[in-house]
Protein backbone atom coordinates (compact mmCIF):
# COMPACT_ATOMS: atom_id res chain seq x y z
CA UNK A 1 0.00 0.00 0.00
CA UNK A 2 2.50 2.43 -1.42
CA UNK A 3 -0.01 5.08 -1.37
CA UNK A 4 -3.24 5.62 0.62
CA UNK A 5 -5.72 8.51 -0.61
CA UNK A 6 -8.19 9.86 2.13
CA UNK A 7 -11.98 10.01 1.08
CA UNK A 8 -14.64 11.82 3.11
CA UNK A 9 -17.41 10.20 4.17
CA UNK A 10 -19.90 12.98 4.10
CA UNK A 11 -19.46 13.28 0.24
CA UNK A 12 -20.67 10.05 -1.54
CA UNK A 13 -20.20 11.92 -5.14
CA UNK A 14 -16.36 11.41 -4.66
CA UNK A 15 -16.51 7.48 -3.93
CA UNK A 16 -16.61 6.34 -7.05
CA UNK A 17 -13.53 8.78 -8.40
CA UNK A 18 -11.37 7.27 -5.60
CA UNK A 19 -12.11 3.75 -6.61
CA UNK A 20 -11.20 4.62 -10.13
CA UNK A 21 -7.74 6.27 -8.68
CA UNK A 22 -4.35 4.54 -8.96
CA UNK A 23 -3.75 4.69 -5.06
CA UNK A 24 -3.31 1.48 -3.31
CA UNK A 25 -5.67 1.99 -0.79
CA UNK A 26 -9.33 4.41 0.07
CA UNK A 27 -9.68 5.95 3.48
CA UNK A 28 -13.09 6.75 4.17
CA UNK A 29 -13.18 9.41 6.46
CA UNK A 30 -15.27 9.80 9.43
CA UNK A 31 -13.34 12.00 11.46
CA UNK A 32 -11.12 14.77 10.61
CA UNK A 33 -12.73 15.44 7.20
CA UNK A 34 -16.10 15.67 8.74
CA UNK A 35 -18.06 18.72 10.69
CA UNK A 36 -19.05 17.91 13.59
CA UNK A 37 -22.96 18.32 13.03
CA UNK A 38 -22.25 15.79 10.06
CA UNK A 39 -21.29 12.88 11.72
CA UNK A 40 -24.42 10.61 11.83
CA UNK A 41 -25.12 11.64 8.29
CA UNK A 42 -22.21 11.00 7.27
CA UNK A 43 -22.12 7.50 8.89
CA UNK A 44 -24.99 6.71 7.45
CA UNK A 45 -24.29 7.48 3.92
CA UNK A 46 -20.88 5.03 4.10
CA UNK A 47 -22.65 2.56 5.78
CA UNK A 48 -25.47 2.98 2.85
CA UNK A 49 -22.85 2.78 0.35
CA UNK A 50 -20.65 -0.31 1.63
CA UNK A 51 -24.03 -2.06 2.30
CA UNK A 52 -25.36 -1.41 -1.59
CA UNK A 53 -21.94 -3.03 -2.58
CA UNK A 54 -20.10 -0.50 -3.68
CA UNK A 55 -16.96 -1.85 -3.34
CA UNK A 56 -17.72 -5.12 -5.49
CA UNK A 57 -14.56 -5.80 -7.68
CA UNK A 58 -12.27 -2.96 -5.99
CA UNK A 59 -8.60 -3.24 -6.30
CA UNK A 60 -7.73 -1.08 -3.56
CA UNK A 61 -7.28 -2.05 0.58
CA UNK A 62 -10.54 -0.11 1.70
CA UNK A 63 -10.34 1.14 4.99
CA UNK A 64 -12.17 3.55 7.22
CA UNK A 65 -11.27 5.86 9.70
CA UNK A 66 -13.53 6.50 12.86
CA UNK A 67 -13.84 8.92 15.56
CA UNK A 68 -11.69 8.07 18.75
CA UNK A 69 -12.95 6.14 21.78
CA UNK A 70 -13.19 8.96 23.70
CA UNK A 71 -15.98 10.89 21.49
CA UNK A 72 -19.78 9.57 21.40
CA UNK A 73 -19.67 8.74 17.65
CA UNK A 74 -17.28 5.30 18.55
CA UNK A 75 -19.96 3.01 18.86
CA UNK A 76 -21.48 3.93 16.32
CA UNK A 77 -19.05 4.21 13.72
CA UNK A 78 -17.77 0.75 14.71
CA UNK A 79 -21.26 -1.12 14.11
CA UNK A 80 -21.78 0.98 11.38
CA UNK A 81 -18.44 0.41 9.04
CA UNK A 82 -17.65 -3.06 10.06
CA UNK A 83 -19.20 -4.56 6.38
CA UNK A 84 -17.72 -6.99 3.90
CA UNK A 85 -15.36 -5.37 2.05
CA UNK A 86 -13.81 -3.19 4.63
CA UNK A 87 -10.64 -4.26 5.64
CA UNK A 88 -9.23 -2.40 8.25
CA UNK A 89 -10.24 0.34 10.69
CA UNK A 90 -8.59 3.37 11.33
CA UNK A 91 -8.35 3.93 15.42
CA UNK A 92 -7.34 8.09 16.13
CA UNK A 93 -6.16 9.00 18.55
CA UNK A 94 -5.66 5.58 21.20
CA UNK A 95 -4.04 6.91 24.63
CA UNK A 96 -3.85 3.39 26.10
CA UNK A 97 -4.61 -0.63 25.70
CA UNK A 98 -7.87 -0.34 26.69
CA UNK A 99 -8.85 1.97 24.00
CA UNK A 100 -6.94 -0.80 21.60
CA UNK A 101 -8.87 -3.40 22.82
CA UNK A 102 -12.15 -1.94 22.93
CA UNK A 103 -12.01 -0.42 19.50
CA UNK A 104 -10.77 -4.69 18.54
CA UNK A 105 -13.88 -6.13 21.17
CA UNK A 106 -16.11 -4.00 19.50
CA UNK A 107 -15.20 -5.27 15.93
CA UNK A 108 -15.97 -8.30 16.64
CA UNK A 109 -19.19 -7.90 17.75
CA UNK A 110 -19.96 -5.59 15.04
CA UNK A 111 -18.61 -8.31 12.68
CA UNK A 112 -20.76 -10.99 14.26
CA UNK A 113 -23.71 -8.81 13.66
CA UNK A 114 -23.18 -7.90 10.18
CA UNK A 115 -22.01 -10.89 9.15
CA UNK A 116 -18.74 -10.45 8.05
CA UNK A 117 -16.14 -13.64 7.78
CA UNK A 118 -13.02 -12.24 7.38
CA UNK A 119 -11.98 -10.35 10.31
CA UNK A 120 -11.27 -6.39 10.07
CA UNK A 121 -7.18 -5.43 11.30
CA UNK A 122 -6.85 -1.92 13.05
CA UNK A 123 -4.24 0.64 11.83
CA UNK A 124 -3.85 2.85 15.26
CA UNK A 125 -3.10 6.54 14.71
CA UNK A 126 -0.05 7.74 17.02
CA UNK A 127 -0.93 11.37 17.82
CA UNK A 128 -0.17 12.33 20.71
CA UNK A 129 3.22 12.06 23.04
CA UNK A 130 1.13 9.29 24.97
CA UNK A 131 0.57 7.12 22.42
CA UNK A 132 4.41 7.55 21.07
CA UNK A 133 5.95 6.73 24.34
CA UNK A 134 3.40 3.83 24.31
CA UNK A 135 3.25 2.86 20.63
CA UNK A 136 5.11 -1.02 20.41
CA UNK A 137 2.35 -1.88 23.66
CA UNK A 138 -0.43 -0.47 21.76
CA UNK A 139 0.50 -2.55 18.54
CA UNK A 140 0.85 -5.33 21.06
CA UNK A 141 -2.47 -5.51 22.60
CA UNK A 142 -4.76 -7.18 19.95
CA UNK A 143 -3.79 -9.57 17.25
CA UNK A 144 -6.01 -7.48 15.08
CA UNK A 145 -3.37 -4.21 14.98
CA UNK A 146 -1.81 -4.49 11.27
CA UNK A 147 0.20 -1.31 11.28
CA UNK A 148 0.82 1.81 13.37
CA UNK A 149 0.66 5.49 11.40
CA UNK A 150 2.31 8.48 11.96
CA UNK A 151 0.06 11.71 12.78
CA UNK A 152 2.32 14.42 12.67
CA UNK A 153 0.32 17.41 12.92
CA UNK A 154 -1.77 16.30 15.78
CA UNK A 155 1.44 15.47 17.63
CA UNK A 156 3.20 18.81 16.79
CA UNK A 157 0.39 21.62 16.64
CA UNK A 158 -0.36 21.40 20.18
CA UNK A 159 3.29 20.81 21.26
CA UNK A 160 4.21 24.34 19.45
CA UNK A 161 6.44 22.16 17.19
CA UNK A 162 7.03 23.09 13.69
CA UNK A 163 5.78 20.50 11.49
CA UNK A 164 8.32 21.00 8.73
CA UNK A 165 11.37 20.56 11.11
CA UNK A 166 13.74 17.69 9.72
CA UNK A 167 15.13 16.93 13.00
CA UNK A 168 11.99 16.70 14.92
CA UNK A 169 10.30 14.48 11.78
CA UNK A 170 12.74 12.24 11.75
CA UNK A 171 13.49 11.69 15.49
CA UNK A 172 9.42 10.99 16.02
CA UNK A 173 9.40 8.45 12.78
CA UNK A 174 12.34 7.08 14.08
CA UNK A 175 10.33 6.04 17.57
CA UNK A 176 7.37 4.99 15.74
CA UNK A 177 9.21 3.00 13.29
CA UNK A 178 10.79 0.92 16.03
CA UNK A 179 7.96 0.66 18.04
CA UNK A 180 6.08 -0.95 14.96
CA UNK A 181 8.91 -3.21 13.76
CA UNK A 182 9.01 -4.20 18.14
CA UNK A 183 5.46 -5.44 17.76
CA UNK A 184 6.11 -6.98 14.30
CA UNK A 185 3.59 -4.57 12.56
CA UNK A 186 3.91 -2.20 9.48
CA UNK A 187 4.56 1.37 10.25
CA UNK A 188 2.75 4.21 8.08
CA UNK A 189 3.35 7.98 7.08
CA UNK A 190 1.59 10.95 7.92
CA UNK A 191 -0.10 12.80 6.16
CA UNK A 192 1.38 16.00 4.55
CA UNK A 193 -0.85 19.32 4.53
CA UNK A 194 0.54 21.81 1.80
CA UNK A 195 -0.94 19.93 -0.93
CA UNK A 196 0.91 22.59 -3.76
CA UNK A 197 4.26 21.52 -2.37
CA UNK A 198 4.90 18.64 -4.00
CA UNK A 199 8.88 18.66 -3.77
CA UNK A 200 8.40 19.13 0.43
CA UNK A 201 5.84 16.06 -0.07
CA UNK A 202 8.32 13.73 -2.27
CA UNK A 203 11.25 14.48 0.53
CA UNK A 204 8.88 13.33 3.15
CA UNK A 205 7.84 10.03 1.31
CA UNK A 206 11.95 9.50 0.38
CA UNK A 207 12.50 10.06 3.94
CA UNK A 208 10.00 7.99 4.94
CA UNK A 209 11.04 4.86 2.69
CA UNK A 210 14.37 5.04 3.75
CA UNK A 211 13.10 4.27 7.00
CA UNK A 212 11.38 1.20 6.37
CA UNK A 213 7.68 2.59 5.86
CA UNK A 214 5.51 0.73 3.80
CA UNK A 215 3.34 3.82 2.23
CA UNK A 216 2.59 7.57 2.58
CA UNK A 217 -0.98 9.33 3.70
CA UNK A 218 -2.51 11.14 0.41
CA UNK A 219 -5.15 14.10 1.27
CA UNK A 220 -5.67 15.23 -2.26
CA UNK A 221 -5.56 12.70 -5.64
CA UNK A 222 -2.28 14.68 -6.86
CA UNK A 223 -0.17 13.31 -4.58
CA UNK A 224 -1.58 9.42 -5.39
CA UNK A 225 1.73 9.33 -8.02
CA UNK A 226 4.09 10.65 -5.92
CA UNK A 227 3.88 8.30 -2.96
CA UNK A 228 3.29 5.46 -5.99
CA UNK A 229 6.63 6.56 -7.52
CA UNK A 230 8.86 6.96 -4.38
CA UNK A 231 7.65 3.54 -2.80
CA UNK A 232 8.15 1.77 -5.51
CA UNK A 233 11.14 -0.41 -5.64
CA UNK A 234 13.95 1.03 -8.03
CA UNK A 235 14.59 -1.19 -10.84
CA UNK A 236 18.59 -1.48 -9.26
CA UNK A 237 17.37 -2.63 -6.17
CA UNK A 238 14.76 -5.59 -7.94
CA UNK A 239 18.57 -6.37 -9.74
CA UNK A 240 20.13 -6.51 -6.56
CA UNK A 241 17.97 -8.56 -4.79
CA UNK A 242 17.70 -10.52 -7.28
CA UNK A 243 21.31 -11.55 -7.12
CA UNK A 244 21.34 -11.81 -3.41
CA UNK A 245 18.48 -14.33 -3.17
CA UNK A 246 20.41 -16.35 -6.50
CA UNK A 247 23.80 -16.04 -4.43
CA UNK A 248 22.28 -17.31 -1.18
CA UNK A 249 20.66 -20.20 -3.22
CA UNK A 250 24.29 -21.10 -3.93
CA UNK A 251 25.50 -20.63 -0.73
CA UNK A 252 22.62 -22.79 1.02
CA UNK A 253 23.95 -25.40 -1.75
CA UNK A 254 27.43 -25.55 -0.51
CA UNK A 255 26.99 -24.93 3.19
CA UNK A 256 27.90 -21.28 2.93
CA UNK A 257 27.54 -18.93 5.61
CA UNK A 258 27.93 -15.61 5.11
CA UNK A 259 28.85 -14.54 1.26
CA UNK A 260 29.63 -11.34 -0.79
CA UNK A 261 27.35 -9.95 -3.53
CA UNK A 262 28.79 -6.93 -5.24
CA UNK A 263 31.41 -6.55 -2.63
CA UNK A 264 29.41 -6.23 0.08
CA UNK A 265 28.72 -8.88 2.79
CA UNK A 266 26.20 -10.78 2.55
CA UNK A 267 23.96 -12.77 5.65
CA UNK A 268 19.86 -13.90 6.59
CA UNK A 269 18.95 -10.09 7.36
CA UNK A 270 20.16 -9.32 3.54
CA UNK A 271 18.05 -12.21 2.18
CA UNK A 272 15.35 -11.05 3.96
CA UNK A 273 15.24 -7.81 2.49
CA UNK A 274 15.96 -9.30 -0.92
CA UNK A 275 12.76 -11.47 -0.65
CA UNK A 276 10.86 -8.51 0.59
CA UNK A 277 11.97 -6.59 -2.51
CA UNK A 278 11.33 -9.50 -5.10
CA UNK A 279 7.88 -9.64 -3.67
CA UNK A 280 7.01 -6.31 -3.91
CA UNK A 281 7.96 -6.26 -7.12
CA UNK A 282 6.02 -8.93 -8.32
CA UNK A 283 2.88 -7.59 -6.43
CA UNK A 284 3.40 -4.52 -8.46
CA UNK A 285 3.44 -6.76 -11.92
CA UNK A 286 7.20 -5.35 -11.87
CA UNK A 287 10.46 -7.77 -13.69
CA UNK A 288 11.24 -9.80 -10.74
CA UNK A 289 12.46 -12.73 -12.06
């Protein structure tokens, strides 16, 4: 999910656009991108709209973000959005494992209810210093958490931290990124306001690849390519891997331990990668080999 394009909920006329966009995956907003006195409507029109089958034949991951456990419009959201078709749920905002395990407790009932067979993962949204200093025990407290993703400006704005500072971008990606890869989940990029900036938005998705991320936040359709282009794997690095995974064939064959591919040495964590890479690339129809 290279790239994932956010959709509000209280405006059905764009849901057919984003499912005939070239992002990897279709957030469905029912939070941020909704007023306040629109919520129920709102919910109702998704839930409407994922219960006509709207979604039949999409290629996308569809997911849906709700309002936090904290505000009234939880419950609802929860037994509202938890349809075939969905497949994960966006959780703002979590300040502790209860919250986690609520928002995953509630799923399942929902799921029961609707009918649903294949159960719904929960990407958490780490917003706040609480949920940072917290984040690998968060991913950790349901088997249904799939990823953790990075909300910058909620952590900053309050903070009185500037949102475009390298230092503190990195330094909080860096903590999230080892929190996720602690609790063996994916870790996710924030979103990234100044939609004409498109240079400032690339440097943020390069930055963010670079650290292991598996896709960037898109708030507006124009920046769909970008995050398609930067998280895509290079066509040097599908070469690379290749060779690594054709060199550790060998060296499994003669009892090899570790071996050097393009003088560099070569051991398990490489191979890993390498498969990673080769796998991507296939999923993305690219020469793999």
């Amino acid at each position: 999910m290279r790239s994932k394009l956010f959709v509000p909920a209280s405006r059905p006329e764009l849901f057919s656009k984003a499912l005939a966009s070239a992002a990897d995956g279709l957030c469905f907003d029912l939070e941020d991108a909704v007023a306040p006195t629109r919520k129920a409507e709102a919910r109702d029109r998704l839930a409407a709209f994922l219960r006509s089958g709207g979604l039949a034949g999409a290629r996308q991951k569809i997911i849906v973000r709700i309002n936090a456990a904290s505000t009234p419009h939880f419950a609802d959201d929860i037994r509202a959005v938890a349809q075939a078709g969905v497949d994960v749920v966006n959780l703002p905002k979590p300040r502790s494992v209860d919250d986690v395990r609520a928002a995953a407790a509630a799923l399942q009932q929902a799921e029961q209810t609707n009918g649903v067979l294949a159960p719904i993962g929960l990407l958490l949204n780490i917003e706040e210093p609480v949920a940072l200093r917290l984040a690998a025990e968060l991913a950790a407290a349901s088997p249904r958490v799939v990823g953790l993703q990075m909300g910058l400006g909620d952590m900053f704005e309050p903070l009185g931290m500037a949102r475009r500072d390298a230092i503190s971008v990195q330094a909080t990606m860096f903590a999230l990124r080892m929190a996720a890869g602690e609790a063996g989940v994916y870790a996710y990029d924030s979103a990234f306001a100044d939609i004409a900036d498109a240079a400032g938005y690339r440097a943020e998705a390069e930055l963010a690849r670079r650290m292991g991320f598996l896709g960037k936040t898109c708030i507006h359709p124009s920046q769909v390519a970008i995050a398609n282009d930067v998280f895509r794997p290079t066509d040097a690095e599908i070469a690379h891997a290749r060779k690594v995974l054709q060199a550790a064939r060998e060296a499994d064959a003669s009892g090899a331990g570790a071996y050097v591919v393009d003088g560099k040495m070569v051991d398990a964590p490489f191979v890993a990668r390498a498969e990673q890479i080769v796998a991507s690339a296939r999923a993305l129809d690219l020469p793999a080999g």
